[in-house]
N, C-alpha and C. Protein backbone atom coordinates (compact mmCIF):
# COMPACT_ATOMS: atom_id res chain seq x y z
N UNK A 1 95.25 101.62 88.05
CA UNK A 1 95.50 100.26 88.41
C UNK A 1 94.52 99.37 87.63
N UNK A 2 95.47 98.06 87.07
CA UNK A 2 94.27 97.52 86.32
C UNK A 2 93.43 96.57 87.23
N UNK A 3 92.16 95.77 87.05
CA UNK A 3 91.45 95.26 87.49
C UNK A 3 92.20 93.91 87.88
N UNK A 4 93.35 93.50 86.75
CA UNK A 4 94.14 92.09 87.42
C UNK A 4 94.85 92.41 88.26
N UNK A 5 95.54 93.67 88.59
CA UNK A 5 96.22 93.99 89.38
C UNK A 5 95.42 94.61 90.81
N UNK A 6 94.59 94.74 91.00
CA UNK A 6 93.25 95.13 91.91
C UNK A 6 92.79 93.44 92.61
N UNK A 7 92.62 92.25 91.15
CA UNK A 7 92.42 91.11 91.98
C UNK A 7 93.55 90.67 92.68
N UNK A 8 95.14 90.79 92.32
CA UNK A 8 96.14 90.39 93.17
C UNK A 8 96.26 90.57 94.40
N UNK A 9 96.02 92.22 94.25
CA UNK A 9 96.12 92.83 95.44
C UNK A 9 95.01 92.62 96.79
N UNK A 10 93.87 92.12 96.29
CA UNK A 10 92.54 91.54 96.75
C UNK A 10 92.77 90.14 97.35
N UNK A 11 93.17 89.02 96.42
CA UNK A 11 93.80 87.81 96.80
C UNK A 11 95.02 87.64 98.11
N UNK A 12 95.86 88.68 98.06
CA UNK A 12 96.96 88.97 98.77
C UNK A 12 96.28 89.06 99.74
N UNK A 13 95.37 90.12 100.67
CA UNK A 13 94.90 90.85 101.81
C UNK A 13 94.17 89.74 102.02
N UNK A 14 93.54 89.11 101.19
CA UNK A 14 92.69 87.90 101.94
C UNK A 14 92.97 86.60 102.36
N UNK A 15 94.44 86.07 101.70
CA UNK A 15 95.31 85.05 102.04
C UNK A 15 96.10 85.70 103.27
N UNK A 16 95.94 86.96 103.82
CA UNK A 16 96.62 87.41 104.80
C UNK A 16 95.31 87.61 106.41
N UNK A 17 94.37 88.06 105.62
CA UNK A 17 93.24 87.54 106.90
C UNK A 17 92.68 86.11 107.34
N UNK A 18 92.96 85.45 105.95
CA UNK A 18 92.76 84.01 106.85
C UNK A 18 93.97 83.47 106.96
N UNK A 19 95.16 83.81 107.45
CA UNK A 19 96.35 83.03 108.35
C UNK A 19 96.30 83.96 109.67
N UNK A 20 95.78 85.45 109.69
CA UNK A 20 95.94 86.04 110.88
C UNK A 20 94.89 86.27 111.82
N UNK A 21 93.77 86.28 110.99
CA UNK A 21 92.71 86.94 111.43
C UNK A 21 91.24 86.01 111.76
N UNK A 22 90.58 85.58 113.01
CA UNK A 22 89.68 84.62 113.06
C UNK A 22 88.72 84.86 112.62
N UNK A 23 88.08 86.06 112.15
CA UNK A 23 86.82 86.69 112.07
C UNK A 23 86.31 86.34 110.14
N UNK A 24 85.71 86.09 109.80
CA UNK A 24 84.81 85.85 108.63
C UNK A 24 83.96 86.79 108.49
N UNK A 25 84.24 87.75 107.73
CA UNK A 25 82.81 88.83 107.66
C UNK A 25 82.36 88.52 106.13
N UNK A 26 80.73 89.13 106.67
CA UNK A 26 80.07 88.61 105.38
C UNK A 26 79.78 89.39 104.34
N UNK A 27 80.54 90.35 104.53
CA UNK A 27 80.80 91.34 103.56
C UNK A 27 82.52 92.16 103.75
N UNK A 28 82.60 92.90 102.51
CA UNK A 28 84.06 93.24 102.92
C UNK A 28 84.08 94.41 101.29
N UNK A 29 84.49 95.44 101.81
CA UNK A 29 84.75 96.75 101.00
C UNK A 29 86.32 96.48 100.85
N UNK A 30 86.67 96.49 99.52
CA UNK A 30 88.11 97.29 99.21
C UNK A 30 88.44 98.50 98.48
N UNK A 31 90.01 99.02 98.87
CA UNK A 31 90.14 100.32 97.52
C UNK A 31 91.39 100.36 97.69
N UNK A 32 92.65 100.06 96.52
CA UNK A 32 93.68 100.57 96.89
C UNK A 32 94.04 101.79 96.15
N UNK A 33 95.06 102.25 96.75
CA UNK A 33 95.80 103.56 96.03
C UNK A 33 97.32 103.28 95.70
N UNK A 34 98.06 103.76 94.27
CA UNK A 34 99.29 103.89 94.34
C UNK A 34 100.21 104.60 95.04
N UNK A 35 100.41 104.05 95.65
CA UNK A 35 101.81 105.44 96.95
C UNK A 35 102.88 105.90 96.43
N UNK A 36 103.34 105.04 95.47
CA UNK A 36 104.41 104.98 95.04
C UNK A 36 105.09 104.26 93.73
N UNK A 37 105.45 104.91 92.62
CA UNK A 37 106.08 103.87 91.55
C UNK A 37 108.03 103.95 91.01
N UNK A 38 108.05 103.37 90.16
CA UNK A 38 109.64 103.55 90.04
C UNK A 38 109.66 104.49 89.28
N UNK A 39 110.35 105.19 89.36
CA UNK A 39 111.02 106.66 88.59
C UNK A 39 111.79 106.19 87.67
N UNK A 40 111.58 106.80 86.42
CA UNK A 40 112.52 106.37 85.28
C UNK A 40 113.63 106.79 85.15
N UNK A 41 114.51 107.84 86.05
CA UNK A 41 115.46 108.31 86.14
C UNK A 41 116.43 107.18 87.03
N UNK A 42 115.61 106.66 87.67
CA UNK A 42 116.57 105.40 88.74
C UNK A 42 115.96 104.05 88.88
N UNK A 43 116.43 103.31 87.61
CA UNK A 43 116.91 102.18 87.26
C UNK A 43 116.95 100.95 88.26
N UNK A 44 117.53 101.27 88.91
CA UNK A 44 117.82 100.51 90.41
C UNK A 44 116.16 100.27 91.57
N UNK A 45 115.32 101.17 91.11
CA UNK A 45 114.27 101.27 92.05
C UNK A 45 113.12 100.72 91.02
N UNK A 46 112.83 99.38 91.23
CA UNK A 46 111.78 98.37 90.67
C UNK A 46 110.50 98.43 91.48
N UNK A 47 110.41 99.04 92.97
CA UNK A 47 109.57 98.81 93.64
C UNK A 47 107.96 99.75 93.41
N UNK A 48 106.70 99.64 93.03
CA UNK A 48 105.77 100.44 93.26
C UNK A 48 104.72 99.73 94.42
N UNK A 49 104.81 101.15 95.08
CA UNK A 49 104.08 100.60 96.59
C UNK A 49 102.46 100.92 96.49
N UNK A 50 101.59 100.19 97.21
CA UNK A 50 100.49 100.47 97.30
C UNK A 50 99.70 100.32 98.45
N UNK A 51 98.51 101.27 98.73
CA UNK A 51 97.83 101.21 100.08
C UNK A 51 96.70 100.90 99.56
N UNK A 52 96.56 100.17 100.59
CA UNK A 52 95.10 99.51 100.26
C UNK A 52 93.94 99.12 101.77
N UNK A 53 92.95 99.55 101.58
CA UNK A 53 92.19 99.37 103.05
C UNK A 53 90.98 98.42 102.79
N UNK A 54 91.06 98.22 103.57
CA UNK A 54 89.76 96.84 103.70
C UNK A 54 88.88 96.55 104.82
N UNK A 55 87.46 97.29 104.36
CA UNK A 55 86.49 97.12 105.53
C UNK A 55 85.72 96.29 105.71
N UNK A 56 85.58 95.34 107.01
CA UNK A 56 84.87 94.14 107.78
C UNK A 56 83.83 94.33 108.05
N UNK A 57 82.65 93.72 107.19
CA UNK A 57 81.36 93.96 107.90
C UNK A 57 80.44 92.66 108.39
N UNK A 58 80.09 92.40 109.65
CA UNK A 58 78.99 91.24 110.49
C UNK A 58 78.01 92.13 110.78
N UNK A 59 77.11 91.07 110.63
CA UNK A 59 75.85 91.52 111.05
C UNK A 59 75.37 92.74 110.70
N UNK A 60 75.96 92.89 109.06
CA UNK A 60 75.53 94.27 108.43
C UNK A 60 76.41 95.66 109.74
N UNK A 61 76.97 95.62 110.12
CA UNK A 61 77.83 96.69 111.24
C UNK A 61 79.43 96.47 110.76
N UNK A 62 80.12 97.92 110.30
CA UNK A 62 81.55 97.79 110.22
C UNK A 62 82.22 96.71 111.29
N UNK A 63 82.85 96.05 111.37
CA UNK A 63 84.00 95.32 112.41
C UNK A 63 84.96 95.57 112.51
N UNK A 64 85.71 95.94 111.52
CA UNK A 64 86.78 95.92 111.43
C UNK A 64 87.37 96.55 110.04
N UNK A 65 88.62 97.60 109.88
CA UNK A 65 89.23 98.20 108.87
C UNK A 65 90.60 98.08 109.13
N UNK A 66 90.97 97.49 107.60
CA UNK A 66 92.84 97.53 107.77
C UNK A 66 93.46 98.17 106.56
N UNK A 67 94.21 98.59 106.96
CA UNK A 67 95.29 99.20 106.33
C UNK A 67 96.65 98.78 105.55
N UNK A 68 96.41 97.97 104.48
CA UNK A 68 97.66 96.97 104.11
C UNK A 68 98.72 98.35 103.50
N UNK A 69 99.87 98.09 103.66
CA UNK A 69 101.15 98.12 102.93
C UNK A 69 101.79 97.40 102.02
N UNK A 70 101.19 97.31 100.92
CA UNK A 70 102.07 96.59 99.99
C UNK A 70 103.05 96.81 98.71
N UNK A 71 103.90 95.73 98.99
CA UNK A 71 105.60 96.23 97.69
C UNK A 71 105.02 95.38 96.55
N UNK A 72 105.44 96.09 95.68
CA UNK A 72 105.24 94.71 93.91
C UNK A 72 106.72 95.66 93.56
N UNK A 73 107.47 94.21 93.89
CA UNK A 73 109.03 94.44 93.50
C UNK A 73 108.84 94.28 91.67
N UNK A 74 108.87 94.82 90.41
CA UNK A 74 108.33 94.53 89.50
C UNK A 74 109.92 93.89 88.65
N UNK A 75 111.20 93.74 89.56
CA UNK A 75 111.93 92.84 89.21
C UNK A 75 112.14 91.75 89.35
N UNK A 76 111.48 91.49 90.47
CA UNK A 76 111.66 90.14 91.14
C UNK A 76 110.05 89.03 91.08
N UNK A 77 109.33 90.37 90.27
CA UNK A 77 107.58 89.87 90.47
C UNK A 77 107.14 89.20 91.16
N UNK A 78 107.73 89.85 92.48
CA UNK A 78 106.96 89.31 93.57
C UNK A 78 106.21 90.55 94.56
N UNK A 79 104.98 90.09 95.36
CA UNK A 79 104.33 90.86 95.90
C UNK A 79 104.01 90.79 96.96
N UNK A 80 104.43 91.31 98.46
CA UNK A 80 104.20 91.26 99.41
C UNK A 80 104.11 92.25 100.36
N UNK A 81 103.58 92.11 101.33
CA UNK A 81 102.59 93.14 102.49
C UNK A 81 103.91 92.98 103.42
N UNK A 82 103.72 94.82 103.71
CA UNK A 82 104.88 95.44 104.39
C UNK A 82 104.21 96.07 105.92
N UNK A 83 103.42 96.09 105.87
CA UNK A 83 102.96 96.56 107.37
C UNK A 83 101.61 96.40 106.86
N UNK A 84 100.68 96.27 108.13
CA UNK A 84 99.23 95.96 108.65
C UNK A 84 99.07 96.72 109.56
N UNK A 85 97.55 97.57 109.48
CA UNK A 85 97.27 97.84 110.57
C UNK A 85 95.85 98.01 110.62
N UNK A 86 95.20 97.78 111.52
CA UNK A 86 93.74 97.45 112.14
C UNK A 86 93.04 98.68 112.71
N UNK A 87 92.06 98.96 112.92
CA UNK A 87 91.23 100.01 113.00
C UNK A 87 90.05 98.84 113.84
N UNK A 88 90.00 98.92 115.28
CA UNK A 88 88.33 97.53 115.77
C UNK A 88 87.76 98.45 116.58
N UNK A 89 86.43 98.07 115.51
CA UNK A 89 85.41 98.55 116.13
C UNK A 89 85.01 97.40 117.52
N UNK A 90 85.10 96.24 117.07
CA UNK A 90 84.32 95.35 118.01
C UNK A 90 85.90 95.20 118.57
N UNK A 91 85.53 95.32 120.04
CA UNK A 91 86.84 94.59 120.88
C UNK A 91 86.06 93.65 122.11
N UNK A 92 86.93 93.58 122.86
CA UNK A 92 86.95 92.61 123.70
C UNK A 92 86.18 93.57 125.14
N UNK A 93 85.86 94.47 124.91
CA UNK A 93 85.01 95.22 126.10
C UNK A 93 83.86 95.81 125.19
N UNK A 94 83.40 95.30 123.64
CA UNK A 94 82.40 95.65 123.23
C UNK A 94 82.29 96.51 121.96
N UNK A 95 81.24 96.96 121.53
CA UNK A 95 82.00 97.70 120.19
C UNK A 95 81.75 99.41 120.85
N UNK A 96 82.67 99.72 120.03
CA UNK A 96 83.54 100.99 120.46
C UNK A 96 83.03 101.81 119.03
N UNK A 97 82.76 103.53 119.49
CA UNK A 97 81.93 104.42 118.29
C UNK A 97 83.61 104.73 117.76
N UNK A 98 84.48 105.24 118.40
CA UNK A 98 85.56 105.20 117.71
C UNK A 98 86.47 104.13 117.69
N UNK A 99 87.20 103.63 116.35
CA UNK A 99 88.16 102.41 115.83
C UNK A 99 89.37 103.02 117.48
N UNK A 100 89.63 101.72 117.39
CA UNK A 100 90.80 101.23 118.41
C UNK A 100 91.92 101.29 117.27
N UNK A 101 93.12 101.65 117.14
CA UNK A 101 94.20 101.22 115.94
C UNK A 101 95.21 100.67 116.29
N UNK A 102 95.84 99.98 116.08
CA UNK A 102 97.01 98.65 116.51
C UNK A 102 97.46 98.38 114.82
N UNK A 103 98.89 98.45 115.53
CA UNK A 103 99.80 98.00 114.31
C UNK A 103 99.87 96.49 114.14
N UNK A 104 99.07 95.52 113.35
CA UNK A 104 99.36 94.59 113.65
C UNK A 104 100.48 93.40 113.08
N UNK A 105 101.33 94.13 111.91
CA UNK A 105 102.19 93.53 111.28
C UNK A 105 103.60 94.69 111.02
N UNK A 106 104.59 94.55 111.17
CA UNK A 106 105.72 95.12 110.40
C UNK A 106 106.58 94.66 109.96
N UNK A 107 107.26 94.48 108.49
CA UNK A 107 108.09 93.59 108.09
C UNK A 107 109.01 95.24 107.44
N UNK A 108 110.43 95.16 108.16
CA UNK A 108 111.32 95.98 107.67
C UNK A 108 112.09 95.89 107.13
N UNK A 109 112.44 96.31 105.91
CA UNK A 109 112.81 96.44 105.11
C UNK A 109 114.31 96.65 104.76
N UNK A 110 115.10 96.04 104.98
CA UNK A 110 116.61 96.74 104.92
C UNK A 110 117.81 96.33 104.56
């Protein structure tokens, strides 16, 4: 994956935590992986998928890890997040040694 394609994918997850997400951490780990690309045998399939996780850190302490799903339709060059999901350490009864996980987005596909 190239590095412009690493900042898209970077830009994307973070235009997606600040419309969903209240928390501002003052640090933040990324890494994505390719899941998936188009096969040259089928023409018809433009889509390469990618996972990508992203860890929340306050007060120097993980907060929070998500799990994006994202499509780069490479016909339509457009790029958008197909499911979310959260991993909280900090909840609402305190922070927790093991992540809580909640699906927090699904957009299906069909």
């Amino acid at each position: 994956m190239s590095e412009e394609q690493r900042g898209v994918l970077i830009k994307i997850t973070n235009n997606w935590l600040q419309r969903y997400n209240s928390t501002e951490y003052e640090k933040q780990d990324f890494n994505c992986t390719i899941l998936s690309r188009p096969a040259s045998g089928f023409p018809d399939i433009t889509i390469r998928c990618y996972g990508c996780e992203l860890w929340g850190y306050s007060n120097s302490t993980l907060s929070d890890r998500y799990y994006f799903v994202i499509d780069d339709d490479l016909n339509a060059n457009k790029t958008k997040i197909r499911n979310v999901y959260r991993w909280a350490y900090q909840t609402p009864s305190g922070y927790q040694q093991r992540p809580v996980c909640e699906e927090v987005m699904t957009n299906v596909i069909g």
